[in-house]
Protein backbone atom coordinates (compact mmCIF):
# COMPACT_ATOMS: atom_id res chain seq x y z
CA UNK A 1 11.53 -12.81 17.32
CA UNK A 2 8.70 -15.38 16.50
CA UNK A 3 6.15 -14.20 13.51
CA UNK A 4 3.69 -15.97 12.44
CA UNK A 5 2.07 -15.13 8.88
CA UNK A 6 -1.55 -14.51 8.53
CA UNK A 7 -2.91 -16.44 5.06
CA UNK A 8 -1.16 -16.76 2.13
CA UNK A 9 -4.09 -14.96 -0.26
CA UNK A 10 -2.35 -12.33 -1.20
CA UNK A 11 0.15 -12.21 -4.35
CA UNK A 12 3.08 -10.72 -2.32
CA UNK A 13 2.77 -12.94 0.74
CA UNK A 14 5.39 -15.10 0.37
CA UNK A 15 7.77 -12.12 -0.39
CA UNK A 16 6.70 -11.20 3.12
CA UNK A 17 7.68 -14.18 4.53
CA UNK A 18 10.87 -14.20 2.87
CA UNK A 19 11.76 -10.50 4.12
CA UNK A 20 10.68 -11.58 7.50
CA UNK A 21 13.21 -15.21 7.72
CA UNK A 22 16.20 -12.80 5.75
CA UNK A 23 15.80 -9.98 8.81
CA UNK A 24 16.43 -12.19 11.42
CA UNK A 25 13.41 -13.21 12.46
CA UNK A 26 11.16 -16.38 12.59
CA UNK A 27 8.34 -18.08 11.52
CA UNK A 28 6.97 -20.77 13.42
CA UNK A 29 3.10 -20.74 12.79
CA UNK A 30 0.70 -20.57 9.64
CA UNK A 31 -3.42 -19.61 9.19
CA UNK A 32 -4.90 -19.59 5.99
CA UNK A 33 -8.66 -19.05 5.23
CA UNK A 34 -7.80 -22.31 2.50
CA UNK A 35 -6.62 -24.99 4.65
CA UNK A 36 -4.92 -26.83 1.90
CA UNK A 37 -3.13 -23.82 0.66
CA UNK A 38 -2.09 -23.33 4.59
CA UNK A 39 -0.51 -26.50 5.30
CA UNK A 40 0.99 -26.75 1.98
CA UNK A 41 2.72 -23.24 3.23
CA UNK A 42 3.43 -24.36 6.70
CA UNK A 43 5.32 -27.51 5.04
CA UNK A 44 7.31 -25.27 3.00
CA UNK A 45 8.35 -22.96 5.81
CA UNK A 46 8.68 -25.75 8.39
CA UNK A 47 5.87 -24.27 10.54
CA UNK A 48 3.12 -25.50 12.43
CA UNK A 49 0.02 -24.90 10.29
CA UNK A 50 -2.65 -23.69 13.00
CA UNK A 51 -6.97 -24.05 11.74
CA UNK A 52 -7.58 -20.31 13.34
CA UNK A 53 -5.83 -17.36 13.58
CA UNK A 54 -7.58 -16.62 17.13
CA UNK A 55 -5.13 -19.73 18.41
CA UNK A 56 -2.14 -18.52 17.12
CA UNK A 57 -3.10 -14.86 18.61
CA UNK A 58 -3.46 -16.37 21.87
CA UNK A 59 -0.01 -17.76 21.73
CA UNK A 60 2.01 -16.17 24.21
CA UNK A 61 5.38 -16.92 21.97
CA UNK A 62 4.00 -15.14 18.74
CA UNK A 63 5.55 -11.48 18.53
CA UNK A 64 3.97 -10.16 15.52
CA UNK A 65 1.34 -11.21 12.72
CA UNK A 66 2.26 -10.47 8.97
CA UNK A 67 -1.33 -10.37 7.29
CA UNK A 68 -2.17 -11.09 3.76
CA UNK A 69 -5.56 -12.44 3.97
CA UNK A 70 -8.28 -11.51 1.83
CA UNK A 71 -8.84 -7.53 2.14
CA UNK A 72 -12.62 -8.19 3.29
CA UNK A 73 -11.47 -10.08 6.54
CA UNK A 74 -8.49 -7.06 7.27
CA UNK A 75 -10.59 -5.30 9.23
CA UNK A 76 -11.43 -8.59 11.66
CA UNK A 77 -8.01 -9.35 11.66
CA UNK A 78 -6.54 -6.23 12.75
CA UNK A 79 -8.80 -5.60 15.54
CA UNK A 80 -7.92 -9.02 17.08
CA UNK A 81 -4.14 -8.68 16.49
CA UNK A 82 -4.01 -4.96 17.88
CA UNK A 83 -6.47 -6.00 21.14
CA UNK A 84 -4.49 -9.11 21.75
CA UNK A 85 -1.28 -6.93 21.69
CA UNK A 86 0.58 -8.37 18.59
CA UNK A 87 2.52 -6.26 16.60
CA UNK A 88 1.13 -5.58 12.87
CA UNK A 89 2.40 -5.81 9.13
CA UNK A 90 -0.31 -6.01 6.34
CA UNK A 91 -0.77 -5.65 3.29
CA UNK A 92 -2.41 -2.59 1.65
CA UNK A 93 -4.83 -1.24 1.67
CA UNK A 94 -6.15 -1.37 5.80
CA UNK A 95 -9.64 -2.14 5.25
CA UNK A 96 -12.87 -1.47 3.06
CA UNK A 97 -14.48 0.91 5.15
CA UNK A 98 -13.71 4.41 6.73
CA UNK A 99 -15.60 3.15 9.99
CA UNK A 100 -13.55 -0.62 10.07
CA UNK A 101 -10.61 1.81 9.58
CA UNK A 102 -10.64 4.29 12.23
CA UNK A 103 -11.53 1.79 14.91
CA UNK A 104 -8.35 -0.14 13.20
CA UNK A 105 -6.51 2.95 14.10
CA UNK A 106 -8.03 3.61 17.27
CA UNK A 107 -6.83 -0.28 18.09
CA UNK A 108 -3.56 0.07 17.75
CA UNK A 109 -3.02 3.49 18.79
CA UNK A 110 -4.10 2.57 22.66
CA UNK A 111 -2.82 -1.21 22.41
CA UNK A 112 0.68 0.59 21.77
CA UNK A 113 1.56 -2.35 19.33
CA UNK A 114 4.39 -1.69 16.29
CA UNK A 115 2.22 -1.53 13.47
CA UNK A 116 3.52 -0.75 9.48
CA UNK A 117 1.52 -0.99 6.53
CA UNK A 118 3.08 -1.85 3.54
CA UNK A 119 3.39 1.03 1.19
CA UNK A 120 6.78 0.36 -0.18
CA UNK A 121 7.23 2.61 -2.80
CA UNK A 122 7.95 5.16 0.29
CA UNK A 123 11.68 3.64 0.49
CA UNK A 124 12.54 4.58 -3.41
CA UNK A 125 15.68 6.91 -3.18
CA UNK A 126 13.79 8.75 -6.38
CA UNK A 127 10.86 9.45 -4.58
CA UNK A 128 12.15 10.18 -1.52
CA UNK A 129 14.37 12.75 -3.37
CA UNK A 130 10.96 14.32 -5.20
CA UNK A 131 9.35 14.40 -1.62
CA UNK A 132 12.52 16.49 -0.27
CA UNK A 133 12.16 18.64 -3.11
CA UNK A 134 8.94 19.18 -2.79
CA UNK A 135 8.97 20.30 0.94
CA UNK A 136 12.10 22.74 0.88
CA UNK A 137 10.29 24.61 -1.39
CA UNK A 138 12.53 23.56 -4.82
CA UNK A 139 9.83 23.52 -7.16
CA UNK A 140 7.56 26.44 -5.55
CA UNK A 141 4.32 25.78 -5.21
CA UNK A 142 2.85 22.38 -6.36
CA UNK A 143 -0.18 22.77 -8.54
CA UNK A 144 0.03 19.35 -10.19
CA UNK A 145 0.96 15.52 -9.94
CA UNK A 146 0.58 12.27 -11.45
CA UNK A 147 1.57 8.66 -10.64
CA UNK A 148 0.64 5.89 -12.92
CA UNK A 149 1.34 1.57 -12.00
CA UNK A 150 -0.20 -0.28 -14.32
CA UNK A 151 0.87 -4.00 -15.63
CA UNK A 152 -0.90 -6.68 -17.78
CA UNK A 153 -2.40 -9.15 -15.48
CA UNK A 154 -5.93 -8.86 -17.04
CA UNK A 155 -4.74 -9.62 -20.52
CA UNK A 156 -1.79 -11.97 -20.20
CA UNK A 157 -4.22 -14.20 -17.35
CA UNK A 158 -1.25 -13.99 -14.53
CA UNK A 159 -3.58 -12.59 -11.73
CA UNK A 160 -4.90 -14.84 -9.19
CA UNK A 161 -8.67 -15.60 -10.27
CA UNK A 162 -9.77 -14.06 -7.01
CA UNK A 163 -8.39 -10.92 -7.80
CA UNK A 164 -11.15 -10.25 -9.94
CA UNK A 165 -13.71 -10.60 -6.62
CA UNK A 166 -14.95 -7.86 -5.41
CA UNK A 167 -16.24 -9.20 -2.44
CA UNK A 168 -12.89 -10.45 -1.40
CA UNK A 169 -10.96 -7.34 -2.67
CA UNK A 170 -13.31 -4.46 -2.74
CA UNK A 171 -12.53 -3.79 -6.20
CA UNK A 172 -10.71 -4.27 -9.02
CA UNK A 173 -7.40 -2.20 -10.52
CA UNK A 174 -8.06 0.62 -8.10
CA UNK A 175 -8.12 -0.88 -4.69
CA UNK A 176 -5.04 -3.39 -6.02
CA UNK A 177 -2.31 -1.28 -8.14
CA UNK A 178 -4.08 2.05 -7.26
CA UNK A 179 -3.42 1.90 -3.80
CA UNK A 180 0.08 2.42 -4.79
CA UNK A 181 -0.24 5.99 -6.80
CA UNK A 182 -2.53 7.12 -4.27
CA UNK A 183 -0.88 6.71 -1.19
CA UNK A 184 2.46 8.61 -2.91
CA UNK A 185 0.06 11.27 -3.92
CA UNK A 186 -0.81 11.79 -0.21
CA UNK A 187 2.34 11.34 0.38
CA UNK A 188 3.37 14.63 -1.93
CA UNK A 189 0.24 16.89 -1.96
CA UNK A 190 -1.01 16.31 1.65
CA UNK A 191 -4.90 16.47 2.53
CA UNK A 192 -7.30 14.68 0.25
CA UNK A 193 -10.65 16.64 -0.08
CA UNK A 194 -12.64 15.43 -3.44
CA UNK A 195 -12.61 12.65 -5.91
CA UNK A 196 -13.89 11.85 -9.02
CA UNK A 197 -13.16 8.56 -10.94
CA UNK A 198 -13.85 6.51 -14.22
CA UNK A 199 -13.14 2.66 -13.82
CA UNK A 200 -13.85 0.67 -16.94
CA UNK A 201 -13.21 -2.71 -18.67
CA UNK A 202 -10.96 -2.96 -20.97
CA UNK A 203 -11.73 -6.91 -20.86
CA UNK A 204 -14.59 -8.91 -19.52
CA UNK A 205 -14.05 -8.85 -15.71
CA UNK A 206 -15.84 -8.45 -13.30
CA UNK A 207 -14.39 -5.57 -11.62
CA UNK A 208 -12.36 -2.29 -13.19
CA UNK A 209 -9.41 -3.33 -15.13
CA UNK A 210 -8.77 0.12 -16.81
CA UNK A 211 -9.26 3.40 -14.03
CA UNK A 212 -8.36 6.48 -13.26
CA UNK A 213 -9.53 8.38 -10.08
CA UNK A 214 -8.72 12.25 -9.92
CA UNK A 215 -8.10 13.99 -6.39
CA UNK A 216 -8.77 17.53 -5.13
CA UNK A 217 -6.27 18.19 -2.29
CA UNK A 218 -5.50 21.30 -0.18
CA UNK A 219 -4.13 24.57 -1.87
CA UNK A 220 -5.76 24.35 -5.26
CA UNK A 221 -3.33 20.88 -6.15
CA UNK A 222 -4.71 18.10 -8.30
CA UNK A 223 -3.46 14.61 -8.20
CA UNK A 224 -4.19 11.62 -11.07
CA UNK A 225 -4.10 7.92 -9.96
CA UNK A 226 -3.60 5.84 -13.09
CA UNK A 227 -4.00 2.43 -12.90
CA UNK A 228 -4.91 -1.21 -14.61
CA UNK A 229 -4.59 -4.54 -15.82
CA UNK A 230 -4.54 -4.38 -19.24
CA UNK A 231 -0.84 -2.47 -20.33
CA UNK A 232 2.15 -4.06 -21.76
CA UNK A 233 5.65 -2.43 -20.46
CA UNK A 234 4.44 0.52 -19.10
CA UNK A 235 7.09 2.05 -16.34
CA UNK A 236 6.10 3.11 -13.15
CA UNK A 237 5.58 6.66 -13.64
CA UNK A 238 5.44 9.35 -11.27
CA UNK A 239 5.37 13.53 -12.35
CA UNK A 240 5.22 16.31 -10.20
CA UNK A 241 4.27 20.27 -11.28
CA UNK A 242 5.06 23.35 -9.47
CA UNK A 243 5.41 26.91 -10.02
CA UNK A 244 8.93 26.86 -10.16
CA UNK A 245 10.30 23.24 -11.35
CA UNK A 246 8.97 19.99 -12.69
CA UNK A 247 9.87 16.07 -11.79
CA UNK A 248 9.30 13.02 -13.93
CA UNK A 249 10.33 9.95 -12.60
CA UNK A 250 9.60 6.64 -15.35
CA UNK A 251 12.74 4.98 -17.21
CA UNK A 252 14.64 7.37 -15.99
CA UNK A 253 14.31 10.94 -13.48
CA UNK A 254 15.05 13.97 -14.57
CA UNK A 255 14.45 17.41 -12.56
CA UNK A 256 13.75 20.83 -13.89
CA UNK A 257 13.99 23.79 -11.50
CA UNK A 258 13.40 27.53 -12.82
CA UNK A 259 13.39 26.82 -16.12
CA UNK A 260 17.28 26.32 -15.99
CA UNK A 261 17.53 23.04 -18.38
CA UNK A 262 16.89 19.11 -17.38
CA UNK A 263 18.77 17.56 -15.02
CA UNK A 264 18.91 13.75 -15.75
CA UNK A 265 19.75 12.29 -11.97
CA UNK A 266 21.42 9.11 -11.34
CA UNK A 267 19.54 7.23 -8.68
CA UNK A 268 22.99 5.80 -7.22
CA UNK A 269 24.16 9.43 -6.14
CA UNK A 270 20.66 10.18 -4.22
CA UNK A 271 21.48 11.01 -0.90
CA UNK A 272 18.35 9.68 0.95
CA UNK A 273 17.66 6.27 1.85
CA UNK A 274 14.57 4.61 3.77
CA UNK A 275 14.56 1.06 5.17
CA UNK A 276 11.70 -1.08 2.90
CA UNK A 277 8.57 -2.12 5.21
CA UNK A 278 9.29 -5.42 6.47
CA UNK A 279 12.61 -4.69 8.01
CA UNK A 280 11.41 -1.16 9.28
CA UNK A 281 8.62 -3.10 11.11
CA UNK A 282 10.93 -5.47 12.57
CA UNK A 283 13.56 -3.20 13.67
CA UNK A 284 10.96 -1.03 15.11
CA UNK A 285 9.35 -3.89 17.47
CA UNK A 286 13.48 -5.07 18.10
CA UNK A 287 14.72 -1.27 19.05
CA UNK A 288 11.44 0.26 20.34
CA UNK A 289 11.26 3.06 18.37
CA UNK A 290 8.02 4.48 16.93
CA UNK A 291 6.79 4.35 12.94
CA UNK A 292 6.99 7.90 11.40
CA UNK A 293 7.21 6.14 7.65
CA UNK A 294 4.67 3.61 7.71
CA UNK A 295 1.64 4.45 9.93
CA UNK A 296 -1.66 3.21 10.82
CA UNK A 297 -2.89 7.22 10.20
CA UNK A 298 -1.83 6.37 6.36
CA UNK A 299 -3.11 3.30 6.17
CA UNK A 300 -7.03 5.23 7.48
CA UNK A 301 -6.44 8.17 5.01
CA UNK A 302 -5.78 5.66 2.07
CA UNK A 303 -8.58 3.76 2.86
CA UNK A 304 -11.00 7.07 3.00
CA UNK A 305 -9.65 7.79 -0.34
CA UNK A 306 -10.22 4.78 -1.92
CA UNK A 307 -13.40 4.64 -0.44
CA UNK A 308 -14.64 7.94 -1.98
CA UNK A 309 -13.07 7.02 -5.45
CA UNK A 310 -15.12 3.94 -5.51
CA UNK A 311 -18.28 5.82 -4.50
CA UNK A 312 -17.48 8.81 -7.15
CA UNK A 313 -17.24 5.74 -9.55
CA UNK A 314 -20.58 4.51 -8.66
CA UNK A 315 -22.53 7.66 -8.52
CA UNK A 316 -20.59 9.34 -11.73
CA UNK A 317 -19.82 12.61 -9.35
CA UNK A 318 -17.56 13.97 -7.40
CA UNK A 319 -17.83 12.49 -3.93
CA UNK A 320 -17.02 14.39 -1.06
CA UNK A 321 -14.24 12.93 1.34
């Protein structure tokens, strides 16, 4: 299987690649928006480095496109990978607008192209066991839940410069880490219906570096994104409320269920297991089989969320979704 990668812009792109080469697959052709970065990239995986990605789309030997390029061109991208019937792996989040999004979805749903998006916190055996415990009903009804990724790329100057453009990104902290917490939200509570946000700066960038968006979903539940560039050794953290039991998830998981004690759960004896992103995408396109983990339907609803938390940040409301 031939895959060709998409621009090297993105932080995680070359983790990509590696997945990619390590799961049997190859990767014989490069685009990047930056030319010199490209063929710098190409030399280093000992692939042709091509000046467009509209040539290597039109090659005939190119299975699938892995695409990291800045999030404002996703949307471009997509549409031209999906109509020239290449199968799709990018990076979060889909695109900047709900409108580039659902025609995005609409793409690849009648080009019948294997598409996954990467949300890879979905293949954590301790959040796949809070999502089973959540729908069998363990921990009654959830009222409550709250996922917080954070790290200190604003204040220890790690962060690509670019990451701070919001023309290029769409954002700042949000759009970036946020993604993350919001997608597993969805993932948990279901239907997003309102948002409200406050995205600050904790330094002097020029985007949010410190934010927090708040989401209204179906059946009276509230979920908290957390996110931001300014925090020093902060674990992943992930907590879920219902009316019978209570999950935390950070150094460590424990589980509480009807008030019966803490259960402190060792993630090696979780039952539940989910293939990461890049290999589910490839086995997918090897085996035929369609993408219940990682769909282009998530990738639309995270983008509708993110747009409305950006909006509720600009007009200091709630913003309906």
């Amino acid at each position: 299987m031939q895959i060709a990668m998409l621009s090297g812009w993105h932080v995680h792109a070359e983790g990509y690649a590696k997945a990619v080469l390590e799961n049997g697959a190859t990767i014989p052709s490069v685009w990047d928006e930056d030319p010199e970065r490209g063929k710098k990239w190409a030399e280093k995986l000992g692939a042709r480095f091509c000046p467009t990605y509209e040539e290597i789309l039109a090659d005939p030997e190119i299975d699938g496109v892995v695409v990291c390029a800045p999030t404002c061109m996703h949307a471009d991208i997509l549409l031209a990978a999906a109509n020239a019937g290449k199968h799709i792996f990018t990076e979060k989040v889909m695109t900047l607008t709900n409108e580039s999004a659902k025609a995005v979805t609409e793409a690849v749903l009648k080009s019948g192209i294997h598409f996954t998006i990467s949300l890879p916190y979905k293949a954590d055996p301790r959040y796949l066991l809070a999502k089973h415990l959540v729908d069998d009903g363990s921990l009654g009804q959830i009222t409550y839940a709250r996922v917080r990724n954070c790290h200190s790329g604003s204040i220890r100057d790690w962060l690509p410069p670019y990451f701070y453009d919001e023309a290029l990104c769409g954002g700042g902290a949000m759009i970036d880490l946020g993604a993350h917490p919001m997608y597993l939200l969805q993932w948990f509570l279901g239907d997003a219906r309102r948002v409200s946000s406050s995205f600050l700066n904790a330094t002097d960038r020029p985007v949010e570096d410190n934010a927090v968006s708040l989401i209204e979903f179906d059946g009276g539940k509230i979920g908290v994104s957390e996110t931001g560039f300014v925090s020093i050794a902060d674990p992943f953290i992930v907590e879920i409320s219902g009316t019978k039991g209570f999950i935390q998830i950070g150094r460590t998981m424990t589980v509480t269920i009807d008030g019966k004690g803490v259960e402190t759960i060792d993630p090696s004896s979780i039952p539940y297991h989910q293939e990461p992103p890049v290999p589910y995408w490839l086995n997918s396109i090897r085996e035929n089989t369609p993408n219940e983990v990682y769909t282009v339907e998530e990738g639309e609803a995270l983008t509708r969320i993110m747009v409305a938390a950006y909006q509720a940040s600009r007009a200091g409301r709630k913003t309906d979704l």
